[in-house]
Every structure is written in structure tokens, then in C-alpha cells.
Protein backbone atom coordinates (compact mmCIF):
# COMPACT_ATOMS: atom_id res chain seq x y z
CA UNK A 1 12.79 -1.69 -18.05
CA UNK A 2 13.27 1.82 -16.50
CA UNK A 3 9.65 3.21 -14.57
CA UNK A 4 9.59 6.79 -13.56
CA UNK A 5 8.03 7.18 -10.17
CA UNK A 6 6.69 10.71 -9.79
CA UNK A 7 6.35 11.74 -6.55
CA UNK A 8 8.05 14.38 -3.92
CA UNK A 9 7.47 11.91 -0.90
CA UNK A 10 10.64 10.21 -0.27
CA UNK A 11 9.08 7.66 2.28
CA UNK A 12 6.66 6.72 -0.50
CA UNK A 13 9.79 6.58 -3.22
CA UNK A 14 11.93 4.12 -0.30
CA UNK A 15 8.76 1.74 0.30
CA UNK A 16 8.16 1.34 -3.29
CA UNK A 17 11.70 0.53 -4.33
CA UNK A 18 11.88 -1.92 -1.76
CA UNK A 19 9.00 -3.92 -2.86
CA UNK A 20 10.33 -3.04 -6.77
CA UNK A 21 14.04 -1.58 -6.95
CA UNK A 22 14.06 -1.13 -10.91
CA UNK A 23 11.87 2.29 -10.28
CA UNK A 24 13.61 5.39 -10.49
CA UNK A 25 12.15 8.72 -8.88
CA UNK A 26 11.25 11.75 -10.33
CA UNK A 27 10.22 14.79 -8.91
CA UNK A 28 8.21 16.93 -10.75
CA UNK A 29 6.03 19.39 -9.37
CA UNK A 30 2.39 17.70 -10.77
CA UNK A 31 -0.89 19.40 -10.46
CA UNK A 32 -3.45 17.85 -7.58
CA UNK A 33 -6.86 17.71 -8.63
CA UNK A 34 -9.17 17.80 -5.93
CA UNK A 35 -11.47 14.58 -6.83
CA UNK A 36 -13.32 11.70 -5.25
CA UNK A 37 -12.38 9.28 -7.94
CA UNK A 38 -8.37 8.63 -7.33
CA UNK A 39 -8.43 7.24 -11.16
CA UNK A 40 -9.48 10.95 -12.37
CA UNK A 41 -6.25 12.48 -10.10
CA UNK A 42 -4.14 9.92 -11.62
CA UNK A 43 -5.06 10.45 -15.03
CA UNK A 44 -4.28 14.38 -14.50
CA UNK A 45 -1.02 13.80 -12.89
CA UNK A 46 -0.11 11.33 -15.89
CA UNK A 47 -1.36 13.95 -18.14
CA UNK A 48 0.41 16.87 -17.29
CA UNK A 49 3.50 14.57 -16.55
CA UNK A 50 4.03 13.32 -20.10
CA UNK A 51 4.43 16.56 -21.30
CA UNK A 52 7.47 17.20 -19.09
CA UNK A 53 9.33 13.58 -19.11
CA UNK A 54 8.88 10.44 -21.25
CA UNK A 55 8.80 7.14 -20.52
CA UNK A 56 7.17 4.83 -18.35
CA UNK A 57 5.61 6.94 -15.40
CA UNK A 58 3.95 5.64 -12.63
CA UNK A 59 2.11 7.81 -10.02
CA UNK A 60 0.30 7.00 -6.85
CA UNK A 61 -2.94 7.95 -5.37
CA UNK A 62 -3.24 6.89 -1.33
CA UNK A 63 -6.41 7.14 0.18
CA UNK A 64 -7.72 6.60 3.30
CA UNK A 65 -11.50 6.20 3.87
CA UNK A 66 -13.12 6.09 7.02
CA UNK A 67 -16.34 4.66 7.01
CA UNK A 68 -17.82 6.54 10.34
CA UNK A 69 -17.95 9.99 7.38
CA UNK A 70 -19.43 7.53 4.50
CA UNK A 71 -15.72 6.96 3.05
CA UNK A 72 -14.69 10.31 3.41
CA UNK A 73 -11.80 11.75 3.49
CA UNK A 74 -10.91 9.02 0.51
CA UNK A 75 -8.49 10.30 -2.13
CA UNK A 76 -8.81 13.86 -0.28
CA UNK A 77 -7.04 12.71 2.68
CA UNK A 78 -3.64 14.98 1.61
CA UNK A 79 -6.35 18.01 2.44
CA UNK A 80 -7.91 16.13 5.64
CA UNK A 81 -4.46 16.21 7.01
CA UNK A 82 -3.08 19.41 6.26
CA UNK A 83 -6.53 20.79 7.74
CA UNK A 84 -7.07 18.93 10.95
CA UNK A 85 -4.34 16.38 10.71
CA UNK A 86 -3.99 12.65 12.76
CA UNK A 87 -5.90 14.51 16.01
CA UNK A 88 -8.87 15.56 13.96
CA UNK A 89 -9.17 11.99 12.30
CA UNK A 90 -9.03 10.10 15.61
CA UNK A 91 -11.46 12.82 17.00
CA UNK A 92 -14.04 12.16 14.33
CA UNK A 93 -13.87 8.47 14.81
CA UNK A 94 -14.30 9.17 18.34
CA UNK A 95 -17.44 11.15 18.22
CA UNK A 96 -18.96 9.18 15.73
CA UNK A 97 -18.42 5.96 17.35
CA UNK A 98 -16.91 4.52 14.43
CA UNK A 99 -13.30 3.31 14.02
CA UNK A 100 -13.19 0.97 11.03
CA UNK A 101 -11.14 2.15 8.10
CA UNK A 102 -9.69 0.89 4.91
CA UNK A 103 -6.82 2.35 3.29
CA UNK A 104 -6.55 2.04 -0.55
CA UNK A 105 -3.17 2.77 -3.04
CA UNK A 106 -4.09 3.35 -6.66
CA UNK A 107 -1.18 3.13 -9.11
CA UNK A 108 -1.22 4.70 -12.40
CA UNK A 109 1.03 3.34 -14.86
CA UNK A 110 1.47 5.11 -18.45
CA UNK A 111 3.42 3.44 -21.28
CA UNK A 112 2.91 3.90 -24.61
CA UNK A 113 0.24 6.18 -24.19
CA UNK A 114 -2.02 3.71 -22.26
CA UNK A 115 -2.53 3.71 -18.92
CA UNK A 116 -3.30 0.81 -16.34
CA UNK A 117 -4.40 0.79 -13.45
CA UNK A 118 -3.72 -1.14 -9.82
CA UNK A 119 -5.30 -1.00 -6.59
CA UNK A 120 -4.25 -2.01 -3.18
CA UNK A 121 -6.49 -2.32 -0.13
CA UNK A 122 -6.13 -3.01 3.43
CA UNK A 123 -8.86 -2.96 5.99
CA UNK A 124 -8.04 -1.68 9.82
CA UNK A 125 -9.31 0.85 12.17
CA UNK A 126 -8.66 4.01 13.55
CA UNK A 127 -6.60 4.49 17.08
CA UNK A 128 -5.15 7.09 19.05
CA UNK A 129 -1.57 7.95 17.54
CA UNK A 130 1.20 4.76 18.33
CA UNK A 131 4.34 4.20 16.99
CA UNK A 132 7.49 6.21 15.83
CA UNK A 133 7.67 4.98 12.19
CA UNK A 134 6.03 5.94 9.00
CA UNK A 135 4.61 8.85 7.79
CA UNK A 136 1.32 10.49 7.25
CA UNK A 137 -1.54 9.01 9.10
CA UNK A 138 0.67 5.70 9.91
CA UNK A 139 0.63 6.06 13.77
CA UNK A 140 -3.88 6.22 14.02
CA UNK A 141 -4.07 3.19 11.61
CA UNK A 142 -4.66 -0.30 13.16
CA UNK A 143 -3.98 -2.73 10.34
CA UNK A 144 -6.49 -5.60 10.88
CA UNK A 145 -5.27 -8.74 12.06
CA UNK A 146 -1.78 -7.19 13.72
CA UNK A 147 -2.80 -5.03 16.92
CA UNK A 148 -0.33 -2.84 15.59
CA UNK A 149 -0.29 0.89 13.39
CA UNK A 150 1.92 1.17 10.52
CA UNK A 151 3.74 3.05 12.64
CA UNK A 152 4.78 0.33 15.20
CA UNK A 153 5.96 -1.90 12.36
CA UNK A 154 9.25 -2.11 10.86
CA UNK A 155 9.92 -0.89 7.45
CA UNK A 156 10.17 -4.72 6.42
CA UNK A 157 6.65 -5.40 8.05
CA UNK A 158 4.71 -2.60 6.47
CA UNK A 159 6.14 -3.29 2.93
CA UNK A 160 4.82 -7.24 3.48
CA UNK A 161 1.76 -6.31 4.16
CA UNK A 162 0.59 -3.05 2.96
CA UNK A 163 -1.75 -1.75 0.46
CA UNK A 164 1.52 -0.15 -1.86
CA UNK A 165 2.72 -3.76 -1.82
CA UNK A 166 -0.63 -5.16 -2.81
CA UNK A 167 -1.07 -2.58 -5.70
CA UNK A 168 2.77 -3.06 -6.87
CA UNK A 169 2.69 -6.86 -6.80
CA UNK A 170 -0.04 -6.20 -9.24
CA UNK A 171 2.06 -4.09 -11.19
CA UNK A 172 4.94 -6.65 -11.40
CA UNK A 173 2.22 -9.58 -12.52
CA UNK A 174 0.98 -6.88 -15.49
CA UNK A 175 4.83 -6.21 -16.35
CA UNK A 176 5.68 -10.16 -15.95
CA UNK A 177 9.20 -9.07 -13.78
């Protein structure tokens, strides 16, 4: 079974065919709905994607919600860090007093006109920026448990514990592969 994964983030694309090599990547240039609920983006993106390719799509909403701003920035994090980026993040957290953070992947699979839905979750905290790998907010996020950011783990330790593994094992159970 072929699955189109739409998305222009190749780090994204490499950490999800490692935890699921039959996907296949697809960029297409989808429309970004600025929402709280990552289910509404998804839906959108799905939307506007079956009109251009067909198949089975799957897109991908990551979120990361820092409870110090009452969950914000949440599904609007893309915005959070083109605006004020890691620095501004770990500078909320610091003024606030308030490190602890969850990050959530939301997968949006379409087949058949249906779609499903998948969520992955992983609690942590924010930090000042460590580590050379990753992408994104990787380096200020402390994955509970590990002392270390996404960004001080290998490639093989992120994709065993993250919240894009969590939301794509799910996946796999739904598909039965």
C-alpha cells in the first residue's frame, strides 16, 4: 500500500520513513490555516490536497504547547517560530517561571474519502538551546525522563521515542502493516 506524505520538510519526510518506509513524499504547496484545533488544519490540507493528487495522503500537524501561555503556541507554533523563534520561547518560559511543555503530532490520514485521525504526545520542558541535531524547536525541548533535547539525541533515539513515532505506530495498528 502506497501513502502520500505531503509535506515540504525533509527532516519530517526522513523521521517518518524511518519509523514507516512504505510512505512516499509529496510536495505540494498546501494552504495553512491558522487554527487552534490541529484536526481543522488537517482537514484543510487534506481538502485542498485531494484535488491535486489521489490516493492515500497523509499530512501532519506538530504542535508544541507550553503550558506557562495556557497551551499556547499549540498548532500555531510554525508562526511562534518564524516570529520570535527558539530565543523567544525559552524567554517566555523564563519570565513566566514555567518550563513544562508537551509536544503533540496529529496525523491525518485520507483514503477513500474518510479520514482518520492519530495523535502522538510527549511531555518535557523547556531549556536553553542544546544539541546540534534536529530541527525546529528540537534543541529548547527536554524530553521527560532523558535529561536530554531532541537535539542531543541521535536520529535513532528521537524516532524511539518521539511523539511522530507514537502517532505513526498508531497509524500502522489502524492499517494492520
Amino acid at each position: 500500500m502506497k501513502i502520500y506524505f505531503l509535506t515540504g520538510n525533509k527532516n519530517k519526510l526522513e523521521e517518518a520513513k524511518a519509523i514507516m518506509p512504505e510512505i512516499e513524499g509529496k510536495e505540494i504547496d498546501l494552504p495553512e490555516i491558522q487554527e487552534i484545533d490541529p484536526k481543522k488544519i488537517i482537514e484543510e490540507k487534506l481538502k485542498a490536497a485531494s484535488k491535486i493528487i489521489e490516493g492515500n495522503l497523509m499530512v501532519e500537524d506538530n504542535s508544541l504547547y507550553l503550558e506557562a501561555i495556557e497551551g499556547l503556541p499549540g498548532p500555531l507554533i510554525k508562526w511562534f517560530m518564524k516570529t520570535i523563534g527558539n530565543e523567544g520561547l525559552v524567554s517566555i518560559a523564563n519570565k513566566l517561571g514555567n518550563y513544562e511543555a508537551e509536544a503533540k503530532v496529529w496525523i491525518g490520514y485520507l483514503s477513500e474519502g474518510k479520514t482518520e485521525f492519530f495523535e502522538g504526545s510527549i511531555k518535557g520542558k523547556i531549556v536553553g538551546p542544546r544539541g546540534e541535531n534536529g530541527f525546529g524547536w528540537d534543541a529548547i525541548f527536554e524530553v521527560e525522563g532523558t535529561g536530554k533535547t531532541f537535539a542531543e539525541m541521535t536520529t535513532e533515539e528521537k524516532n524511539a521515542i518521539s511523539m511522530r513515532k507514537i502517532a505513526l505506530e498508531k497509524l500502522k495498528t489502524f492499517l494492520k502493516v
